[in-house]
PDB file of N, CA and C in Angstrom:
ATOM      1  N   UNK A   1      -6.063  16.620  57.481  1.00  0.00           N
ATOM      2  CA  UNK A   1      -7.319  16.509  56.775  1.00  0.00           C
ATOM      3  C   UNK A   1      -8.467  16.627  57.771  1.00  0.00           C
ATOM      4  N   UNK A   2      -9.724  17.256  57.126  1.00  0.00           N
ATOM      5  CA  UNK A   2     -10.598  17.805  58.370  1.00  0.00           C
ATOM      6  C   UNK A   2     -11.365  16.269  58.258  1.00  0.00           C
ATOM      7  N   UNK A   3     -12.024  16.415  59.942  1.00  0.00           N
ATOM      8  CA  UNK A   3     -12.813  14.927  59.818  1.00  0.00           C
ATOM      9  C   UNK A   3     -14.569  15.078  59.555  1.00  0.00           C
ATOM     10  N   UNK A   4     -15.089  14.177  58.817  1.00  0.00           N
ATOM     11  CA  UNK A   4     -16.084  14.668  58.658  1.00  0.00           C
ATOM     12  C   UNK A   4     -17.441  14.746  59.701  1.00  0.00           C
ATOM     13  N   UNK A   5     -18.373  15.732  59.089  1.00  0.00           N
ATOM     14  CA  UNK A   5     -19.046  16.283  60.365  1.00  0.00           C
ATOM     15  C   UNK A   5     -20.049  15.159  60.744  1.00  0.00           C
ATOM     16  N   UNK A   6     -20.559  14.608  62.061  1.00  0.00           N
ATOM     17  CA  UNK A   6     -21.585  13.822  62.871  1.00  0.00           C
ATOM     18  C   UNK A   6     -22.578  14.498  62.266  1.00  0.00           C
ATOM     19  N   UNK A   7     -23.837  13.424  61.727  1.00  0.00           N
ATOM     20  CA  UNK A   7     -25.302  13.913  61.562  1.00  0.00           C
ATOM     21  C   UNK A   7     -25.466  14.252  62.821  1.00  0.00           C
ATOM     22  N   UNK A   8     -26.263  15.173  62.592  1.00  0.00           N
ATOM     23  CA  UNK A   8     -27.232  16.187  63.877  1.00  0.00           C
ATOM     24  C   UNK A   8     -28.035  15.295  64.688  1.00  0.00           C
ATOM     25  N   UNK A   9     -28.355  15.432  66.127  1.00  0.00           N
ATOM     26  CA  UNK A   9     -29.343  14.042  66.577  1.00  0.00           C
ATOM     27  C   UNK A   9     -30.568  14.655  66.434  1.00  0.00           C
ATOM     28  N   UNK A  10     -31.750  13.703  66.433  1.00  0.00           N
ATOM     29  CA  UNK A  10     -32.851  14.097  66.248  1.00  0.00           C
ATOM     30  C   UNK A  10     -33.712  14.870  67.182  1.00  0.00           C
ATOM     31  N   UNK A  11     -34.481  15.553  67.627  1.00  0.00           N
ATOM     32  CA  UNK A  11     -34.931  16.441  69.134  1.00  0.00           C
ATOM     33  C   UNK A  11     -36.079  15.056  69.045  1.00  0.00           C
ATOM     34  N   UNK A  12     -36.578  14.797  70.587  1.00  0.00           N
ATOM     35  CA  UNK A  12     -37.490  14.128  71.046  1.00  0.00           C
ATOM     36  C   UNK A  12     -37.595  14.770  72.314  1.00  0.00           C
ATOM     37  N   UNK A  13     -39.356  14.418  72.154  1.00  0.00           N
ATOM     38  CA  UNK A  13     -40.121  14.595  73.373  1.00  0.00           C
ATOM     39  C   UNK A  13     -40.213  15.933  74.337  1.00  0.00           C
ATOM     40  N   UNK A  14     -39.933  16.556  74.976  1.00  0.00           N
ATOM     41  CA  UNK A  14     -40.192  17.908  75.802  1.00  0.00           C
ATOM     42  C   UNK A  14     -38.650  18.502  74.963  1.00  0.00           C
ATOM     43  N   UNK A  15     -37.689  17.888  74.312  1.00  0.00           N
ATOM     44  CA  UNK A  15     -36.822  18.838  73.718  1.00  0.00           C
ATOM     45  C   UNK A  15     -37.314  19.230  72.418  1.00  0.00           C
ATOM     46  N   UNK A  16     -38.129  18.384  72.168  1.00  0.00           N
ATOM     47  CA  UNK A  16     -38.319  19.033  70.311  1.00  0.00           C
ATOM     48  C   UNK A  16     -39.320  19.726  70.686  1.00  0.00           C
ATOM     49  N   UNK A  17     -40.978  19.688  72.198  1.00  0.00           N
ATOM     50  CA  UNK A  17     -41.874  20.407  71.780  1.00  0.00           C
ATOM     51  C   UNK A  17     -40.909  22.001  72.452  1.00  0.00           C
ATOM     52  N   UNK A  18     -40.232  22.284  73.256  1.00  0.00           N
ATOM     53  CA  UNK A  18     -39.402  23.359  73.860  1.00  0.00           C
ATOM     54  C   UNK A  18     -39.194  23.725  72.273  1.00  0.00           C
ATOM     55  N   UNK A  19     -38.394  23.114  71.185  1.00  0.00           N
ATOM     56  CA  UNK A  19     -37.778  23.690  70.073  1.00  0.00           C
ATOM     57  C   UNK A  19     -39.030  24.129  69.481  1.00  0.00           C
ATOM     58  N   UNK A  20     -39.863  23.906  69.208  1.00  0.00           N
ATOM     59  CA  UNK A  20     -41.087  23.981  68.155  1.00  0.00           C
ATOM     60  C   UNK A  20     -41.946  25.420  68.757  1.00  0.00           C
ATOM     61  N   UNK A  21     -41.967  25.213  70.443  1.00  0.00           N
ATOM     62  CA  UNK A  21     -42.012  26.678  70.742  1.00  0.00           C
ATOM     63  C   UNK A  21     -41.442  27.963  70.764  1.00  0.00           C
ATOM     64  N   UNK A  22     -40.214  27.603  70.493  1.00  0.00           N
ATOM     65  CA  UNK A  22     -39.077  28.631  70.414  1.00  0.00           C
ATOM     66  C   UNK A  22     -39.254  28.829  68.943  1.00  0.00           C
ATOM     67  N   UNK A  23     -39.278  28.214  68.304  1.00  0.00           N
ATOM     68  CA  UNK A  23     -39.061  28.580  66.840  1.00  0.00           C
ATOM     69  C   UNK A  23     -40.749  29.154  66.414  1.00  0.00           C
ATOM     70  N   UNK A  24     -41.895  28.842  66.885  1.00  0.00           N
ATOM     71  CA  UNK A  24     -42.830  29.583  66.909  1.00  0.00           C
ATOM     72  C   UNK A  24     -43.253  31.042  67.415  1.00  0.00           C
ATOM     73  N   UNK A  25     -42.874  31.230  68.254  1.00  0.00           N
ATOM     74  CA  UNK A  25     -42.580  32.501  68.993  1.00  0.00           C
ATOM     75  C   UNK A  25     -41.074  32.799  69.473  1.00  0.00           C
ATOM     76  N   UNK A  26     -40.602  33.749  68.304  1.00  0.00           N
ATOM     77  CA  UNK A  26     -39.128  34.209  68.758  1.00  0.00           C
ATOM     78  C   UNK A  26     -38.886  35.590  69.259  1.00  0.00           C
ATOM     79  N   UNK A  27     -38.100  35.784  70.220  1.00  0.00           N
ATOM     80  CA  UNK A  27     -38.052  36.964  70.669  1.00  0.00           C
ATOM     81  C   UNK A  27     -37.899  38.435  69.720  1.00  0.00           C
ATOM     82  N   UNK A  28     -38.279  39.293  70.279  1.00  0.00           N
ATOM     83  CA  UNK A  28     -38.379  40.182  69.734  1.00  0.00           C
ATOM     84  C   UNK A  28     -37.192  41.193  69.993  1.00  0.00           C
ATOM     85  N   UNK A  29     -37.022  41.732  68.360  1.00  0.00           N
ATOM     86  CA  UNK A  29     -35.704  42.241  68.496  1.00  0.00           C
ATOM     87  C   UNK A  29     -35.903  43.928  68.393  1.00  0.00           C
ATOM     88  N   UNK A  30     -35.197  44.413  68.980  1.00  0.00           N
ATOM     89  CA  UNK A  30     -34.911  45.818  69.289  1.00  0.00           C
ATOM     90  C   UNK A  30     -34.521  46.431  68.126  1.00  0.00           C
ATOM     91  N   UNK A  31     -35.148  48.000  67.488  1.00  0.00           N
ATOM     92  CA  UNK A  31     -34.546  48.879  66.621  1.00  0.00           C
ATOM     93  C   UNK A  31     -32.789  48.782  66.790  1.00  0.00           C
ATOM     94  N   UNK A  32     -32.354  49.004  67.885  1.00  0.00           N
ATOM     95  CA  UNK A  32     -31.157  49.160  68.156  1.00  0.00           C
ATOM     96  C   UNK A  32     -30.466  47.646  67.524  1.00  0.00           C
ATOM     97  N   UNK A  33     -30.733  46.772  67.552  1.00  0.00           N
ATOM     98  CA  UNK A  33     -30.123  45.646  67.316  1.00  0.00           C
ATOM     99  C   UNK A  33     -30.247  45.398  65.763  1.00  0.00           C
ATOM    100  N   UNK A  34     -31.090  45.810  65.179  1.00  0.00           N
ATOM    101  CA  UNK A  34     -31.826  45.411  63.476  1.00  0.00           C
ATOM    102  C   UNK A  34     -30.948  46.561  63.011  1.00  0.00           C
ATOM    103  N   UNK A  35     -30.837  47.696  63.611  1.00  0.00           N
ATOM    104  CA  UNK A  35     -29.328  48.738  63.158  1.00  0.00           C
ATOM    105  C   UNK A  35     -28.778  48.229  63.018  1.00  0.00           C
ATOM    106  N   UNK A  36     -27.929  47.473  64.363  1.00  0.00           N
ATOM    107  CA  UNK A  36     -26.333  46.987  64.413  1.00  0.00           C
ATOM    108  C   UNK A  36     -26.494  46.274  63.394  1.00  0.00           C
ATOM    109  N   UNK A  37     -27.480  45.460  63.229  1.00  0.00           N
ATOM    110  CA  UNK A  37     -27.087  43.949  61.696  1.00  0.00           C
ATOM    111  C   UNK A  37     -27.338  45.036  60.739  1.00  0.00           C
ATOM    112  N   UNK A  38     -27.796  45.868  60.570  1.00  0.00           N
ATOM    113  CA  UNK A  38     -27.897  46.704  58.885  1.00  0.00           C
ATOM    114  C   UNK A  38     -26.539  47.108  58.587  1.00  0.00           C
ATOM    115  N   UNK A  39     -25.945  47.829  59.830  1.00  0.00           N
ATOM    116  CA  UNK A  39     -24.834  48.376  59.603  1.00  0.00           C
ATOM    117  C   UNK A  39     -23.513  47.706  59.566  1.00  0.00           C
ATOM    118  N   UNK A  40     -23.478  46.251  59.628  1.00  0.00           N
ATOM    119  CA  UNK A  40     -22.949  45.144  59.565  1.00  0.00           C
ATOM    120  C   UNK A  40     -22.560  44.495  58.276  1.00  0.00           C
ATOM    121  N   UNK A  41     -23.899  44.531  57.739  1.00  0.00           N
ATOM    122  CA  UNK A  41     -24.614  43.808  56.539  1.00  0.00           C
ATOM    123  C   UNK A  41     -23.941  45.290  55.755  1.00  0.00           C
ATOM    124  N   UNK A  42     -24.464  46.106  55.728  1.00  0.00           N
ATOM    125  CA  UNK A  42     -23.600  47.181  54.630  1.00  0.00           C
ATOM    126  C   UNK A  42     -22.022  47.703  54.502  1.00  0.00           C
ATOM    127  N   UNK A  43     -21.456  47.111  55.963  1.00  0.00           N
ATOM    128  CA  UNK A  43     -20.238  47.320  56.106  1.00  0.00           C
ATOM    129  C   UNK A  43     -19.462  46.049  55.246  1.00  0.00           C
ATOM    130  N   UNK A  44     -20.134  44.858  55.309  1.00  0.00           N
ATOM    131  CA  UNK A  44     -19.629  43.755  54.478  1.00  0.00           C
ATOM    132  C   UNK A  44     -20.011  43.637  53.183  1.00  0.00           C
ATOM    133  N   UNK A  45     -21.271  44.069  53.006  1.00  0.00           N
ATOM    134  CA  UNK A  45     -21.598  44.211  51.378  1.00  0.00           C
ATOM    135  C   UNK A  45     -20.243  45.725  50.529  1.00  0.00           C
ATOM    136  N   UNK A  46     -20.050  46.084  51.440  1.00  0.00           N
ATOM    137  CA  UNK A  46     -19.654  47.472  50.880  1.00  0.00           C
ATOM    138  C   UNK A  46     -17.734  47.228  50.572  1.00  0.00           C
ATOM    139  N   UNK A  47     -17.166  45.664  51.009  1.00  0.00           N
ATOM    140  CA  UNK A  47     -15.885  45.377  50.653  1.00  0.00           C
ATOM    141  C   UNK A  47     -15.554  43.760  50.282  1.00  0.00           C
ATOM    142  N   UNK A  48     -17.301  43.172  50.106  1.00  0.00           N
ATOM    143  CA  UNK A  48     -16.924  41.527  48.938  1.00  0.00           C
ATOM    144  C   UNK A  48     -16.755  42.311  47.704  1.00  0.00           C
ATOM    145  N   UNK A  49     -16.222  40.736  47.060  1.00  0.00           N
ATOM    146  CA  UNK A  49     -15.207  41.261  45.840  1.00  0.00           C
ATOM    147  C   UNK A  49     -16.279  40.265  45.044  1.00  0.00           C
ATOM    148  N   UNK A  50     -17.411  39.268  45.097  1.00  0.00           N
ATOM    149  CA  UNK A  50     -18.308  38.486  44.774  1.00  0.00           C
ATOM    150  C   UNK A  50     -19.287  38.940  44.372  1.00  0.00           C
ATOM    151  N   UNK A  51     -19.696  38.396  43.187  1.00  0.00           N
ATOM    152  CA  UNK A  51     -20.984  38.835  42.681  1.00  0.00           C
ATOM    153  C   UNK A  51     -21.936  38.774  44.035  1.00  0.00           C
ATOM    154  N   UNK A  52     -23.047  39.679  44.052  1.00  0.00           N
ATOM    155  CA  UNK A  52     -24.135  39.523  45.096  1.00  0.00           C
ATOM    156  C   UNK A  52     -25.472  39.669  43.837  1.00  0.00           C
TER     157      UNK A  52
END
């Protein structure tokens, strides 16, 4: 039987403002990379058996 999952800890102090900057300004992603996930994303849409 699986065990159940630990709440997440909370971020404080220079770790949450580091997170709050990262999640404010995120890197920027490359044509080449927004391909690979399209062609990813259509390779998996193109063999669920699930309503979408």
């Amino acid at each position: 039987m699986a065990r159940p999952i630990k709440e997440t800890p909370v971020l404080r102090g220079k770790d949450a403002e580091n997170f709050a900057k990262r999640m404010a300004n995120p890197a920027p992603v490359s044509k080449a990379e927004k391909e690979a996930a399209r062609k990813a994303y259509e390779a998996f849409k193109a063999i669920s058996t699930f309503p979408m």
